[in-house]
Protein backbone atom coordinates (compact mmCIF):
# COMPACT_ATOMS: atom_id res chain seq x y z
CA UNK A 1 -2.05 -39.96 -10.19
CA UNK A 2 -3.30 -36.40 -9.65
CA UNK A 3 -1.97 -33.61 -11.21
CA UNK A 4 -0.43 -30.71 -8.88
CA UNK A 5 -0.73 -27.08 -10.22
CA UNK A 6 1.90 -24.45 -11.10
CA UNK A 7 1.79 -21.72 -8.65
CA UNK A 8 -0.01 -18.62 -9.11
CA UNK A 9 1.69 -16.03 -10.74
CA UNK A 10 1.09 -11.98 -10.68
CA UNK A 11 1.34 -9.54 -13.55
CA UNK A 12 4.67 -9.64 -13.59
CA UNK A 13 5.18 -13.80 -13.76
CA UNK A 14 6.02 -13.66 -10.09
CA UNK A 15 4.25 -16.51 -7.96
CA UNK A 16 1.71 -14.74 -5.69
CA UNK A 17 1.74 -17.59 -3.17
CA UNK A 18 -2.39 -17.62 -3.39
CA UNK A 19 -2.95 -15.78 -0.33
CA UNK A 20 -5.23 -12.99 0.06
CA UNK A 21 -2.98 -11.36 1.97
CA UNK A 22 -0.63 -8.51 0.74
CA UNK A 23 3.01 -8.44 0.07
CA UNK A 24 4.84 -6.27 2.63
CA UNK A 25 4.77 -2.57 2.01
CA UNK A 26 8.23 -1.16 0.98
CA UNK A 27 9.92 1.49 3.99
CA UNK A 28 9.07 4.22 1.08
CA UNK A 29 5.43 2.78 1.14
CA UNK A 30 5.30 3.09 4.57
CA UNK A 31 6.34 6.62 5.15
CA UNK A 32 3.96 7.94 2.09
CA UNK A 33 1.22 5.75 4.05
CA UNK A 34 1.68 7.66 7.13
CA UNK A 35 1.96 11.01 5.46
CA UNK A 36 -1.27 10.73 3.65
CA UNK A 37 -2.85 9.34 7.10
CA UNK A 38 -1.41 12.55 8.06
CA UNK A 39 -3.64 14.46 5.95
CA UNK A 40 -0.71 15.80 3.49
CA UNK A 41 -1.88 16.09 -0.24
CA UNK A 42 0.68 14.60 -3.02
CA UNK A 43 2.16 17.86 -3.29
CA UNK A 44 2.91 18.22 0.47
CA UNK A 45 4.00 15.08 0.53
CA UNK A 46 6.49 15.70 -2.64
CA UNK A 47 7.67 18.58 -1.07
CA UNK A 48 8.46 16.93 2.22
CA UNK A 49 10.33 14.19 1.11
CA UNK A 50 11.64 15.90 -1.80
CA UNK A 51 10.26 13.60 -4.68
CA UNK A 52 8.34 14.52 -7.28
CA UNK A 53 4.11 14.77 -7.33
CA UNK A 54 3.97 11.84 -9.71
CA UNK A 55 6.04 9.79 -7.91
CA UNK A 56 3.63 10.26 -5.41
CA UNK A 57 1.25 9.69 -6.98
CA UNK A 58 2.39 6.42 -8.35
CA UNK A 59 3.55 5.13 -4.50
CA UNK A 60 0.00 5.99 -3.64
CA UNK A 61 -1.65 3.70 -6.37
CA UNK A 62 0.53 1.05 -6.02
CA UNK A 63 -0.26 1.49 -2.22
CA UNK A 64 -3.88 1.57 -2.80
CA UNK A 65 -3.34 -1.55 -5.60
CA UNK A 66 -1.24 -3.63 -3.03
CA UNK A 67 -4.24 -2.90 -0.49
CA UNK A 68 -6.73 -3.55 -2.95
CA UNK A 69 -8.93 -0.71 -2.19
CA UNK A 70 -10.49 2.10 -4.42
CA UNK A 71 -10.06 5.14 -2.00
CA UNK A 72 -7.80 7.76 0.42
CA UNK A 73 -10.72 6.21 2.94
CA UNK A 74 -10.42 2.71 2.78
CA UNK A 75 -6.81 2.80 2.37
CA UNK A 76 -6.50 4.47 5.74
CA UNK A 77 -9.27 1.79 6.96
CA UNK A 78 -6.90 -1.52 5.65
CA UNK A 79 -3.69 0.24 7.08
CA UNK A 80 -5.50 0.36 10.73
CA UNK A 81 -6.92 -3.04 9.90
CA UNK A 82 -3.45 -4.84 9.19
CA UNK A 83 -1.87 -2.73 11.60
CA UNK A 84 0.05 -0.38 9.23
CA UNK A 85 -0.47 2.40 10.85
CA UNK A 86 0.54 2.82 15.06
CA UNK A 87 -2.84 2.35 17.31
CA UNK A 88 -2.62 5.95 18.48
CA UNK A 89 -3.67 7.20 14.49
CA UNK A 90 -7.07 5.80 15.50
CA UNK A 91 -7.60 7.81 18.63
CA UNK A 92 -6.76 11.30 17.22
């Protein structure tokens, strides 16, 4: 009789469900997303949304971490990929 596997699990001892995918972005993930598309640096964006920088900064790595991507550049290119971001971002 085979043997069936536990499921995945993340840092956390969540099950990642084995997909390649990512998990949906929070609403505060979202609106950080579209600010930095925006061209806002983490203190404009702080300011706007009246946050702190590092809590910026920490939306924006676990943004870039839930993307899996290494840059501002290909964070913006994964958004437009999974359709993050609306269609007119690429036309501007």
């Amino acid at each position: 009789m085979p043997r069936t596997r536990a499921p995945k699990r993340g840092a956390r001892g969540r099950a990642t469900g084995g997909s390649d995918a990512p998990r949906a972005l929070t609403p505060r993930q979202k609106e950080i997303l579209r600010l930095v598309a925006q061209g806002l640096t983490n203190r404009e964006i702080a300011e706007h949304l009246e946050i702190s920088v590092r809590t910026v900064e920490v939306h924006r790595f676990n943004l870039m971490r839930r993307l899996k991507v290494r840059n501002v550049a290909q964070l913006l290119r994964q958004a437009l990929i999974l359709r993050l971001l609306p269609k007119s971002f690429a036309s501007r």
